[in-house]
C-alpha atoms as a PDB file:
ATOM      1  CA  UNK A   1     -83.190 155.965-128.545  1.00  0.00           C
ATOM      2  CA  UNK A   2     -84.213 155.866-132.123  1.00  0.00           C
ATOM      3  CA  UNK A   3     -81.793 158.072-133.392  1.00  0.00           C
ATOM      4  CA  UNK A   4     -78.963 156.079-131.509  1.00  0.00           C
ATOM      5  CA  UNK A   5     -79.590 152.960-133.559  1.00  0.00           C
ATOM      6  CA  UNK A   6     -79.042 154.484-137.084  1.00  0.00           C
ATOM      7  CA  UNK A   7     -74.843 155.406-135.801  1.00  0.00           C
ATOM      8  CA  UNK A   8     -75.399 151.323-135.099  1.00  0.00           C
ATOM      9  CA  UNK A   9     -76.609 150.371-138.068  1.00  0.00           C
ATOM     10  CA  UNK A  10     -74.674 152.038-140.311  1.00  0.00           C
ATOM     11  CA  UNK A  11     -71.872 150.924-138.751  1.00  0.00           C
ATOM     12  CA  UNK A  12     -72.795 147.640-138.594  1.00  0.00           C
ATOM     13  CA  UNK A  13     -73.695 148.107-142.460  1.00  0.00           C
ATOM     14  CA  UNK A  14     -69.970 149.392-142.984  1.00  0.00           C
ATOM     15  CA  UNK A  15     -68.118 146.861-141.211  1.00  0.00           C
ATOM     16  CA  UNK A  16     -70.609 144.162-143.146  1.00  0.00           C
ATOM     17  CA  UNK A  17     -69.922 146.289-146.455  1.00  0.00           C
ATOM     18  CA  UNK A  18     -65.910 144.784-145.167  1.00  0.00           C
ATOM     19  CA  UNK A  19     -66.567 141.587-144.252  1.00  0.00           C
ATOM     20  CA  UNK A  20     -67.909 140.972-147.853  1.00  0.00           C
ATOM     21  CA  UNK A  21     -65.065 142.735-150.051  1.00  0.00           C
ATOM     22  CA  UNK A  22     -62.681 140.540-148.256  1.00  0.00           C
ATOM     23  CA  UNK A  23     -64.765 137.369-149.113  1.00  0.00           C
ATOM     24  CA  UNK A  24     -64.843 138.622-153.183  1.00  0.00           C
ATOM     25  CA  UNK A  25     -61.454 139.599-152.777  1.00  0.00           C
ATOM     26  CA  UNK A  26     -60.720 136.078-151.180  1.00  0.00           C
ATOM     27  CA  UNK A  27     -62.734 134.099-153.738  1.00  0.00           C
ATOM     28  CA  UNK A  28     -61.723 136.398-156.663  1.00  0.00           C
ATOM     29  CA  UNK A  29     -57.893 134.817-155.352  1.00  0.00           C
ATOM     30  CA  UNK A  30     -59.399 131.455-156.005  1.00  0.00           C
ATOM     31  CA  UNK A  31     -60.541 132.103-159.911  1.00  0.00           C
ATOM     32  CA  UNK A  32     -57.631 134.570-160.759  1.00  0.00           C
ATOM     33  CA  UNK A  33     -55.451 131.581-159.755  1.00  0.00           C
ATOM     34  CA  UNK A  34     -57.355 128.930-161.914  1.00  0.00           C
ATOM     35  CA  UNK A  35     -58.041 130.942-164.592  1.00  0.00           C
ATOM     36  CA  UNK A  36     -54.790 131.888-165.200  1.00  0.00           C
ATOM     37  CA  UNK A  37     -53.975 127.334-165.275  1.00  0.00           C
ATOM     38  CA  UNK A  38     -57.126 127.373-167.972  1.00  0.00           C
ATOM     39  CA  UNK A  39     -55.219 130.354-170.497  1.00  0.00           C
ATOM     40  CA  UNK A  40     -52.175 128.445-170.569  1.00  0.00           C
ATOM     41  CA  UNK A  41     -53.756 125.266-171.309  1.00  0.00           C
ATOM     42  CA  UNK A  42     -55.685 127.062-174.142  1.00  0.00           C
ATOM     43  CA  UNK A  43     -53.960 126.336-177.833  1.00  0.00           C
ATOM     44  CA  UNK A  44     -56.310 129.100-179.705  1.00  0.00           C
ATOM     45  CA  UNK A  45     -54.086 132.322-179.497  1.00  0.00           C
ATOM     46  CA  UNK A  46     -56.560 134.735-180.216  1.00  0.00           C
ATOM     47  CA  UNK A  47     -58.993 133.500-177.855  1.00  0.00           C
ATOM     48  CA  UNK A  48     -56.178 133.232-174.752  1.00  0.00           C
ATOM     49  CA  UNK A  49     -54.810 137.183-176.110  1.00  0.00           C
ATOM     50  CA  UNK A  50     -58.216 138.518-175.250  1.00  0.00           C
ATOM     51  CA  UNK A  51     -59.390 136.034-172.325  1.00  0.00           C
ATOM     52  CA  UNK A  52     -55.305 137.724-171.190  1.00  0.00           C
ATOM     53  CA  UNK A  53     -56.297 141.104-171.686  1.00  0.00           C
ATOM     54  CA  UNK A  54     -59.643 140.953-169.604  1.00  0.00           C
ATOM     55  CA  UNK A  55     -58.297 139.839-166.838  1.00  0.00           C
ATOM     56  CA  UNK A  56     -55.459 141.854-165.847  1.00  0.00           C
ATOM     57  CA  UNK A  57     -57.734 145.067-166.111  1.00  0.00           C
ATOM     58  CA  UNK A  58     -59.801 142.667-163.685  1.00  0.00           C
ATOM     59  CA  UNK A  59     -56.775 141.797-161.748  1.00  0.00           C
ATOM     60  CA  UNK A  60     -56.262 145.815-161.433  1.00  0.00           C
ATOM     61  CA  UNK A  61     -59.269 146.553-160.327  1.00  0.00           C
ATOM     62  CA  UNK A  62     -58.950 144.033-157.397  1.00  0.00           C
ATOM     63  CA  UNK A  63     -55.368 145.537-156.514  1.00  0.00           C
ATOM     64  CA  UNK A  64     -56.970 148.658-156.465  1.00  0.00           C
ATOM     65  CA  UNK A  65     -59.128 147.199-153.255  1.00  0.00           C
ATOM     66  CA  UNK A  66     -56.311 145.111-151.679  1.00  0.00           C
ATOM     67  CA  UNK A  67     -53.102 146.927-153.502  1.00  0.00           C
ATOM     68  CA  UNK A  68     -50.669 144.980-151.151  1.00  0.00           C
ATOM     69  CA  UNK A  69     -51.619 141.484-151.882  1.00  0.00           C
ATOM     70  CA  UNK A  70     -48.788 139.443-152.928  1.00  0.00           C
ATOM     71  CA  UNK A  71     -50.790 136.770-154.850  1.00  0.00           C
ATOM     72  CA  UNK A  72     -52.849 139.507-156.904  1.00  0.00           C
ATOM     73  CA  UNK A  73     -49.191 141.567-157.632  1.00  0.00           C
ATOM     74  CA  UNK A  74     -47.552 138.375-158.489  1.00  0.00           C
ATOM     75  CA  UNK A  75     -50.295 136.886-160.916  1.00  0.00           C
ATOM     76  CA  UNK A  76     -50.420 140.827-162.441  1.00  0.00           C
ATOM     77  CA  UNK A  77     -46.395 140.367-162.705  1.00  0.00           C
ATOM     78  CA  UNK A  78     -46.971 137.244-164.723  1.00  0.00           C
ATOM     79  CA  UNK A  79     -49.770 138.237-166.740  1.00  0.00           C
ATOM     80  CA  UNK A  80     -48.104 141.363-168.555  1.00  0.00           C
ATOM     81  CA  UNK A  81     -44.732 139.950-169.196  1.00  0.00           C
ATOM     82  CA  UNK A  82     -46.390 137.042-170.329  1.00  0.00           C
ATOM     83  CA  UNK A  83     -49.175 138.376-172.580  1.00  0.00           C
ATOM     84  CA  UNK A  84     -46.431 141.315-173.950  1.00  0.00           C
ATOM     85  CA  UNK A  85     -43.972 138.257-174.974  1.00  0.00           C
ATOM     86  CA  UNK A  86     -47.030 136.449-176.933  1.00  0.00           C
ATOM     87  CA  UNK A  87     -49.199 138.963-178.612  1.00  0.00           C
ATOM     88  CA  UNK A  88     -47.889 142.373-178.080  1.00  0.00           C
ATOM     89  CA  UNK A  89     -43.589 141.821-179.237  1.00  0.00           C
ATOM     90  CA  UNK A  90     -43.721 140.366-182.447  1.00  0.00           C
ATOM     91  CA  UNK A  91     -45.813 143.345-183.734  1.00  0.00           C
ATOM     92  CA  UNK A  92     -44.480 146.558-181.208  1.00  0.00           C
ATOM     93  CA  UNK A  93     -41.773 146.341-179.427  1.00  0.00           C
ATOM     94  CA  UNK A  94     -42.383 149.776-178.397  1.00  0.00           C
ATOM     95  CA  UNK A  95     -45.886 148.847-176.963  1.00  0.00           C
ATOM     96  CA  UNK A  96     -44.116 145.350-175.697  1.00  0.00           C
ATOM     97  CA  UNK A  97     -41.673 147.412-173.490  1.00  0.00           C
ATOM     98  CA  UNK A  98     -44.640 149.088-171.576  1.00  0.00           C
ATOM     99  CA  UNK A  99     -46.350 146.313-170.651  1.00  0.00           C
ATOM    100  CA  UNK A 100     -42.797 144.479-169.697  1.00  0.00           C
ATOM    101  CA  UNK A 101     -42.400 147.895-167.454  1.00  0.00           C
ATOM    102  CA  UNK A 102     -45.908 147.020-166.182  1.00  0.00           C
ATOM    103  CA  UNK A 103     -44.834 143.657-165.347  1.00  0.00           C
ATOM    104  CA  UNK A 104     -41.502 144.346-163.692  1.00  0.00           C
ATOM    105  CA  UNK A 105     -43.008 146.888-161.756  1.00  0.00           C
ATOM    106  CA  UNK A 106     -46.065 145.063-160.345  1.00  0.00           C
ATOM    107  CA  UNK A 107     -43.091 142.363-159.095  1.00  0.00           C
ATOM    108  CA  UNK A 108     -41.226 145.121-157.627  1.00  0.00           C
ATOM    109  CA  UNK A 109     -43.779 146.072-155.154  1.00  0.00           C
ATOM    110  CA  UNK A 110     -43.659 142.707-153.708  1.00  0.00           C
ATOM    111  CA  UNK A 111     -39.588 142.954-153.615  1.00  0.00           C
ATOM    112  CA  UNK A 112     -39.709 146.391-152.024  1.00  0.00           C
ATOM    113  CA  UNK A 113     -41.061 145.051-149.131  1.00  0.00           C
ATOM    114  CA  UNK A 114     -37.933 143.267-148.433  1.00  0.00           C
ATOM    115  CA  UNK A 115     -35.976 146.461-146.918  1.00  0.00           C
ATOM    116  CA  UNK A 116     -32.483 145.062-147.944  1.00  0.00           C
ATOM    117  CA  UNK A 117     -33.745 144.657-151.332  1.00  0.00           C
ATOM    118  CA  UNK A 118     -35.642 147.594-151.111  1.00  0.00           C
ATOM    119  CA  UNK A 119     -32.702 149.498-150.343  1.00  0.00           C
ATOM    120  CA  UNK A 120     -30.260 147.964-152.990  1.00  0.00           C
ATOM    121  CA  UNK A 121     -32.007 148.439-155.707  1.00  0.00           C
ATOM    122  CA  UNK A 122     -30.418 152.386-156.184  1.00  0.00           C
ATOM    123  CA  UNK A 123     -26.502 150.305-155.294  1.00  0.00           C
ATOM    124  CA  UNK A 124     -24.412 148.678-157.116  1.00  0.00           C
ATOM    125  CA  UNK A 125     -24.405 144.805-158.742  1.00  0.00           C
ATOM    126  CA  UNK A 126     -22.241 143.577-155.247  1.00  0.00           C
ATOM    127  CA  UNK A 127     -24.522 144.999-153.214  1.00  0.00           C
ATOM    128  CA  UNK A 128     -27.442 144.062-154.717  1.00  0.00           C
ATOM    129  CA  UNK A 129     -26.760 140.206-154.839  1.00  0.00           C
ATOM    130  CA  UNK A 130     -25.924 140.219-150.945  1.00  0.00           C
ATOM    131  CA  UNK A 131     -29.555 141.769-150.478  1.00  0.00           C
ATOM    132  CA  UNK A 132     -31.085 139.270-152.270  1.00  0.00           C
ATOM    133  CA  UNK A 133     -29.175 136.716-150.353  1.00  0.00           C
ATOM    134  CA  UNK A 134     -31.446 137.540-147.365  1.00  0.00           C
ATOM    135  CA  UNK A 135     -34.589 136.142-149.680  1.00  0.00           C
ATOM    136  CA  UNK A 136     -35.831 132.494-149.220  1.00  0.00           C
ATOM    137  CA  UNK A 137     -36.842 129.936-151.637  1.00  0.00           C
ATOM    138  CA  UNK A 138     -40.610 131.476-151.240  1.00  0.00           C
ATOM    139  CA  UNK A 139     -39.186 134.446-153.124  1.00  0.00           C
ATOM    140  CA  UNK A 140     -38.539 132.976-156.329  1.00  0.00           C
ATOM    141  CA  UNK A 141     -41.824 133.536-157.777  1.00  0.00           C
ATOM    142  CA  UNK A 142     -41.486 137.074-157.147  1.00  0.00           C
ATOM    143  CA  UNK A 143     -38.007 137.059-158.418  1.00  0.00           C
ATOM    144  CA  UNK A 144     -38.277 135.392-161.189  1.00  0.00           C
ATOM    145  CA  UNK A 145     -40.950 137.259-162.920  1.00  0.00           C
ATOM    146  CA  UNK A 146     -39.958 140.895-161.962  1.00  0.00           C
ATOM    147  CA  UNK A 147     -36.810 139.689-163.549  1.00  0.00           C
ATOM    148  CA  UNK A 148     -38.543 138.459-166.515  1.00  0.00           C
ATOM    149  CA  UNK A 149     -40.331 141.946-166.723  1.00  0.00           C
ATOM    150  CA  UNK A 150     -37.168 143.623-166.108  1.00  0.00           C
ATOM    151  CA  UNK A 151     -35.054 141.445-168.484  1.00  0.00           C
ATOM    152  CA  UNK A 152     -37.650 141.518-171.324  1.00  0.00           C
ATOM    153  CA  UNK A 153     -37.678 145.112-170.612  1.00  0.00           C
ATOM    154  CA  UNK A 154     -34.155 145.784-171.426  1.00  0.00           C
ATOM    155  CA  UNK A 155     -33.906 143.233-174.575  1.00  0.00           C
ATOM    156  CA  UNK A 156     -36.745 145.421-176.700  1.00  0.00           C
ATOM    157  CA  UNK A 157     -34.588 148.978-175.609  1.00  0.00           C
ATOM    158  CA  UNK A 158     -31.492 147.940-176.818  1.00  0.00           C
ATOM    159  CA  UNK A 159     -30.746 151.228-178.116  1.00  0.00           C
ATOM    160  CA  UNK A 160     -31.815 152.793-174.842  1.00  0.00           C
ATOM    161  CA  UNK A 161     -27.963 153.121-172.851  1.00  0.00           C
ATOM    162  CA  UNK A 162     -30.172 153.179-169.289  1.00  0.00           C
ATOM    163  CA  UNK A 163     -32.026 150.149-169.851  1.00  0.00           C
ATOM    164  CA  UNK A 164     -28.519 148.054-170.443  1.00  0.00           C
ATOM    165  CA  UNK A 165     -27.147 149.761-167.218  1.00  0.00           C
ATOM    166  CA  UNK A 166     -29.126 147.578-164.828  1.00  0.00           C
ATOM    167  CA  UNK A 167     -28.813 144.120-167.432  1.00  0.00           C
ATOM    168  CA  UNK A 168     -26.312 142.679-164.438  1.00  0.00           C
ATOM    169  CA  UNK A 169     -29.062 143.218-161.915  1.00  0.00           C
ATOM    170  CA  UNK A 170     -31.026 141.334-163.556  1.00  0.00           C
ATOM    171  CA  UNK A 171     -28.619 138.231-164.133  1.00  0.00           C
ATOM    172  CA  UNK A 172     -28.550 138.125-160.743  1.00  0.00           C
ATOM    173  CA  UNK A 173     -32.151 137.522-160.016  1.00  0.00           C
ATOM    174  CA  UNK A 174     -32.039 134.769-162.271  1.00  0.00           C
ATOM    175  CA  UNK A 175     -28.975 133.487-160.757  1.00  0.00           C
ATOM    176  CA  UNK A 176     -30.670 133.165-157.058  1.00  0.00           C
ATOM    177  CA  UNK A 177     -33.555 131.936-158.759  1.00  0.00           C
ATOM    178  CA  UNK A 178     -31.197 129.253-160.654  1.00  0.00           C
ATOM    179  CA  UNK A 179     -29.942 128.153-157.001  1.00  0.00           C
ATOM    180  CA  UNK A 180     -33.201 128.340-155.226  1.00  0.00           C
ATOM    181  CA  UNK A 181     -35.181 126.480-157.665  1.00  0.00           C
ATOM    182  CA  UNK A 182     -33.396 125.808-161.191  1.00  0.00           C
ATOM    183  CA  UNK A 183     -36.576 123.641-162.377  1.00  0.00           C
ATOM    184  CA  UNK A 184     -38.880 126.739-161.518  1.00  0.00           C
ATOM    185  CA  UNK A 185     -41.413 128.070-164.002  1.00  0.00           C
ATOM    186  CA  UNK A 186     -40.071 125.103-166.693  1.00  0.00           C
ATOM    187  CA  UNK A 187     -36.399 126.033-165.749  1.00  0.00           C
ATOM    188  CA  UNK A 188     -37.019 129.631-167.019  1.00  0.00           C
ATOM    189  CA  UNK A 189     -33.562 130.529-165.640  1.00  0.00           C
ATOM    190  CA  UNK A 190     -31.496 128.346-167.628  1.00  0.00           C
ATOM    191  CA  UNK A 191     -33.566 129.119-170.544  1.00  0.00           C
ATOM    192  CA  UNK A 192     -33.232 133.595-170.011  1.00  0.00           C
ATOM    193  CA  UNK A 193     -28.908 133.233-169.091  1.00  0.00           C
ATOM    194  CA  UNK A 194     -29.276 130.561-172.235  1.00  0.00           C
ATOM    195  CA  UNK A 195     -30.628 133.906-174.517  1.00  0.00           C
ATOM    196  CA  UNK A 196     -28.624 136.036-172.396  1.00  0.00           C
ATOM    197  CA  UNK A 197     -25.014 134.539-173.627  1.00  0.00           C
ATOM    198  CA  UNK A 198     -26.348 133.304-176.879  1.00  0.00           C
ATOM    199  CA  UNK A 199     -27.663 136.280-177.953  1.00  0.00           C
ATOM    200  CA  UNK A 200     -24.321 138.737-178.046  1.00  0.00           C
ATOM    201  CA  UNK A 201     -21.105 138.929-179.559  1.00  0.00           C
ATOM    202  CA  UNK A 202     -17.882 137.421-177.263  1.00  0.00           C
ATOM    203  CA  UNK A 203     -16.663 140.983-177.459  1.00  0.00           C
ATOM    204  CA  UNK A 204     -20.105 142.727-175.464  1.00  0.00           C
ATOM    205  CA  UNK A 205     -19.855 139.584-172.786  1.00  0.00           C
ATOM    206  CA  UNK A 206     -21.391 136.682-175.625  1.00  0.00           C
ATOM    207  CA  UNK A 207     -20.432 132.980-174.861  1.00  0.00           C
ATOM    208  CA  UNK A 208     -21.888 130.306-177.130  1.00  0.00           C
ATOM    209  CA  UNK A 209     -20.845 127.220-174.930  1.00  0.00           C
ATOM    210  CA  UNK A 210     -21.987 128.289-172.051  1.00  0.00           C
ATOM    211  CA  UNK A 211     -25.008 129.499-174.095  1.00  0.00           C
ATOM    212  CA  UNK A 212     -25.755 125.411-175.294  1.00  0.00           C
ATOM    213  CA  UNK A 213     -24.748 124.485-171.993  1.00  0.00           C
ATOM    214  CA  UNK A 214     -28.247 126.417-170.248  1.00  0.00           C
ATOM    215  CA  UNK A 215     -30.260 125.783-173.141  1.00  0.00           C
ATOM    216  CA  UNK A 216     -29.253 121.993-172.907  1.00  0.00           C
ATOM    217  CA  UNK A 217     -29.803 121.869-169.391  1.00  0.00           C
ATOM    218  CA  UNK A 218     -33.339 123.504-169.621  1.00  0.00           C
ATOM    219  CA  UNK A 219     -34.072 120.803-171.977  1.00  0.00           C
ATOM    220  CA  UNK A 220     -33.040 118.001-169.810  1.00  0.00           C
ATOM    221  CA  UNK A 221     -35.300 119.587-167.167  1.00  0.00           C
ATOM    222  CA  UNK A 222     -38.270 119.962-169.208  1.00  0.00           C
ATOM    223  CA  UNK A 223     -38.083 116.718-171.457  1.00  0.00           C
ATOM    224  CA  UNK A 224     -37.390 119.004-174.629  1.00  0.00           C
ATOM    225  CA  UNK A 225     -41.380 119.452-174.082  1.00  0.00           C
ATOM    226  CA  UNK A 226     -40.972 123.440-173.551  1.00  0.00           C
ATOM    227  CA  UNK A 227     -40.573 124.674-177.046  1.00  0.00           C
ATOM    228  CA  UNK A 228     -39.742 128.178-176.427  1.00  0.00           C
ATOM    229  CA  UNK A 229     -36.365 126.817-175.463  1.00  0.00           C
ATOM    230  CA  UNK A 230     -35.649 125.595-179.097  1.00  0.00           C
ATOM    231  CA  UNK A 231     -36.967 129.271-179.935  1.00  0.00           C
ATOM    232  CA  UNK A 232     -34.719 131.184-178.316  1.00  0.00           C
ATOM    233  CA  UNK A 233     -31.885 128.823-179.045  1.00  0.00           C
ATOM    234  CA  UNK A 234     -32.301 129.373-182.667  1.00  0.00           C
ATOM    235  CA  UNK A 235     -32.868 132.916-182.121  1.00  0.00           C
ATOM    236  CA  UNK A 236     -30.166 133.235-179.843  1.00  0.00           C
ATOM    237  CA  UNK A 237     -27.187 131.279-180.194  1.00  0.00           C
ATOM    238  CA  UNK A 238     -27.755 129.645-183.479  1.00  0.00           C
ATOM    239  CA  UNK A 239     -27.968 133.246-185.075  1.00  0.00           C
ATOM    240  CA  UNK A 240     -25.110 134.587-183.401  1.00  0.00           C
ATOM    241  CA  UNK A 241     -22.790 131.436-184.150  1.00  0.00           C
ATOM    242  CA  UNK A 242     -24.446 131.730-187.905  1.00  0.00           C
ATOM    243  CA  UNK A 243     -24.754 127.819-186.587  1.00  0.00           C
ATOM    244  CA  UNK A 244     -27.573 127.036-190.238  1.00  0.00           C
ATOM    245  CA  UNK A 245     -27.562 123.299-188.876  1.00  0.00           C
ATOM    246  CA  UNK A 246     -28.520 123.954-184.897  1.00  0.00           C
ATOM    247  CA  UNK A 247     -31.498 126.675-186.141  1.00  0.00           C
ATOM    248  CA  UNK A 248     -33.048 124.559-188.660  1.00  0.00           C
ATOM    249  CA  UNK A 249     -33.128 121.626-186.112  1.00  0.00           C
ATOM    250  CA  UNK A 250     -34.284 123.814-183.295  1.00  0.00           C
ATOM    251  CA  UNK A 251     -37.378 125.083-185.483  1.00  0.00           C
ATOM    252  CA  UNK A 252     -37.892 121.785-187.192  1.00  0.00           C
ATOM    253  CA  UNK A 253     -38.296 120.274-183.388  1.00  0.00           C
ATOM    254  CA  UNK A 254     -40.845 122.967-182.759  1.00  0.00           C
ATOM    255  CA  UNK A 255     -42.752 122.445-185.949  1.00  0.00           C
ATOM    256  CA  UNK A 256     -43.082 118.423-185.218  1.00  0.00           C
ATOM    257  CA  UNK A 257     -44.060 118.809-181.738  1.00  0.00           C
ATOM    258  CA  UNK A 258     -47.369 117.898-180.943  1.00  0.00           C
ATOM    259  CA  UNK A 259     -49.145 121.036-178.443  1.00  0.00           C
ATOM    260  CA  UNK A 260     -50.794 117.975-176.088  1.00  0.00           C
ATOM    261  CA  UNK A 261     -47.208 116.798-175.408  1.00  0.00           C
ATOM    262  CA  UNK A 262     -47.284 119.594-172.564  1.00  0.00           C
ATOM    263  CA  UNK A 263     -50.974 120.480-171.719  1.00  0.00           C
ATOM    264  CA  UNK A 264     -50.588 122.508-168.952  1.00  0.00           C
ATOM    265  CA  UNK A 265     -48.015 124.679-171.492  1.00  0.00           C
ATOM    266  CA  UNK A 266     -50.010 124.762-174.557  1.00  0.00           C
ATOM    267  CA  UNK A 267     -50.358 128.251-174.610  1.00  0.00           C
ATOM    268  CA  UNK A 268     -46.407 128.730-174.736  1.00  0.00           C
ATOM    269  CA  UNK A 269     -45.802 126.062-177.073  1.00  0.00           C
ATOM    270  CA  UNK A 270     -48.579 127.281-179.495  1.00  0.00           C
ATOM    271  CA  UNK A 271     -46.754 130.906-179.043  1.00  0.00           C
ATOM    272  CA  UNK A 272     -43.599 129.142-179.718  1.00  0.00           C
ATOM    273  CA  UNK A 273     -44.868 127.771-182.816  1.00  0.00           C
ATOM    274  CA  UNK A 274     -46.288 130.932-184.046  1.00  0.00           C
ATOM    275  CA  UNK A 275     -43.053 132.643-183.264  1.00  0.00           C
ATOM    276  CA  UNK A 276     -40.895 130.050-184.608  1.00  0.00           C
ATOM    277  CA  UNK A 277     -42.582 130.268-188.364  1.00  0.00           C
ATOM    278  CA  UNK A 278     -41.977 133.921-188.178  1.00  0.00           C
ATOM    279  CA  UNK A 279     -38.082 133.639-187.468  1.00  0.00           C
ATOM    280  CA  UNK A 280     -38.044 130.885-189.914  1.00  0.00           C
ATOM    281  CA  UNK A 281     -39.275 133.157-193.135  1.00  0.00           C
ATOM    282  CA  UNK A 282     -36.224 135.448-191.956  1.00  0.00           C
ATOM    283  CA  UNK A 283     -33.516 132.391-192.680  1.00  0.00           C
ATOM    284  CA  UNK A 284     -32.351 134.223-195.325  1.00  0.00           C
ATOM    285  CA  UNK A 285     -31.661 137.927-194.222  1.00  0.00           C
ATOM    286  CA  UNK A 286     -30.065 135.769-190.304  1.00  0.00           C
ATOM    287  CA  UNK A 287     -28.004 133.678-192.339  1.00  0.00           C
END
C-alpha cells in the first residue's frame, strides 16, 4: 500500500507543479501588460532601453513555457520593433534589421494560425489581401505590428533586392489595418503609407500629396501630439520634395513640444526628439 501512494503523490506533485506555471504564466500576463504602459510613459531613454531589453529576454523565457500565447507573441512583436526603432537604428542598422526580423516573426506566429493567411503568405499580393480579408477587427494588433516588423525590416535592407520583393505585402497589412481601425496604435497606418509615399522618388512608386495627405490625417487623429509623425514627415516627404520650409517646421514642432502633452507616449515623443536633433545636424548634406 505504501509503495502505491508515492505513483499518487508524485503525480499529484506534477499536476500541482501545472496548476502553478499556469498561475505565473497568468499573472506574469498581468505585469508584462502593465509594464510595457509604465516604459512608454518613461521620458529617460536610457533607463526605458535597458528596462526594454530585460524584459523581452523575460518575455522569451515565458514563451518558451506557453510558446502559443497570443498576448505574450504579440507584446514580444511590439517590444523588438519598438526597442530596434529607438535605441538600436540610429546607431546599426544592421543590428536594427535583426531585431525588426525578431519582431515580424514573433507576429507571424500569431498570423500563421489563420490557415488562409498561413497559406498566402508563399502567393502573390492578390492573393494575399483576399486572405487577410477573412481576419476581423481583433486582428489588427497582430497585423499591425508584424507589419511594422516586416516594414521596418525592409526600409534598413534597401540594398537587399529580396527584402523589397514582399514591400506590397506589407502595404497591405497596413491597408486592412487602415480600414479596421485607422486610429489604431496613434493612427500608425496613416503615419507608415505617409513614409511609405514620402519617402521615394515618383519614378520607384513616390507620391508627395498623397504622402501630406496620411501624414495630415495622422495628425488630425492624434492632435499633432504624436511627434514621430512630424519625424518621419521631415524625413520622408520633406527630404524627398527638398520641401526646406515643411522640414524645418516639422522639427521645430517637435523641438517645442512639451513630452507631458502625451503621457502615455512619452517614450516615443522623447525618441522623436532625440531622433529629430540628429536629422536636423544633417540639414545641410539633405538639402
Amino acid at each position: 500500500m505504501h509503495s502505491m501512494k508515492i505513483p499518487t503523490i508524485l503525480l499529484l506533485a506534477t499536476l500541482l507543479s501545472g496548476c502553478i506555471q499556469k498561475i505565473a504564466i497568468g499573472s506574469m500576463g498581468t505585469i508584462m501588460d502593465n509594464g510595457f504602459v509604465v516604459i512608454n510613459e518613461e521620458q529617460d531613454l536610457q533607463l526605458a532601453g535597458t528596462a526594454i531589453a530585460s524584459d523581452l529576454k523575460l518575455l522569451e523565457s515565458v514563451l518558451r513555457s506557453d510558446p502559443d500565447n497570443d498576448r505574450f507573441l504579440l507584446l514580444a512583436s511590439m517590444g523588438y520593433s519598438s526597442y530596434a526603432l529607438g535605441f538600436v537604428e540610429d546607431d546599426s542598422a544592421k543590428r536594427a534589421a535583426a531585431l525588426y526580423l525578431r519582431g515580424k516573426e514573433f507576429g507571424m506566429r500569431i498570423l500563421r494560425k489563420h490557415a488562409p493567411v498561413r497559406d498566402a503568405l508563399a502567393l502573390g499580393p492578390d492573393e494575399f489581401r483576399r486572405a487577410l480579408a477573412t481576419l476581423s477587427n481583433d486582428d489588427v494588433p497582430a497585423v499591425f505590428w508584424t507589419a511594422t516588423g516586416w516594414g521596418s525590416y525592409i526600409a534598413v535592407s534597401l540594398t537587399d533586392p529580396e527584402a523589397l520583393v514582399d514591400l506590397p505585402k506589407v502595404e497591405i497589412m497596413m491597408r486592412f489595418v487602415l480600414e479596421k481601425d485607422p486610429g489604431y496604435f496613434y493612427s500608425g497606418a496613416n503615419l507608415f503609407l505617409g513614409t511609405l509615399y514620402g519617402s521615394r522618388p515618383k519614378i520607384l512608386g513616390g507620391d508627395p500629396d498623397t504622402s501630406r495627405k496620411y501624414f495630415d490625417e495622422c495628425l488630425r487623429r492624434t492632435g499633432g501630439k504624436y511627434l514621430m509623425a512630424y519625424y518621419y514627415m521631415a524625413r520622408s516627404n520633406a527630404v524627398q520634395t527638398l520641401d526646406r520650409e515643411l522640414f524645418d517646421r516639422c522639427l521645430t514642432a517637435i523641438d517645442t513640444t512639451s513630452l507631458d502633452v502625451l503621457p502615455e507616449a512619452r517614450l516615443s515623443n522623447a525618441v522623436a526628439k532625440r531622433r529629430a536633433a540628429l536629422l536636423r545636424s544633417k540639414s545641410d548634406v539633405l538639402f
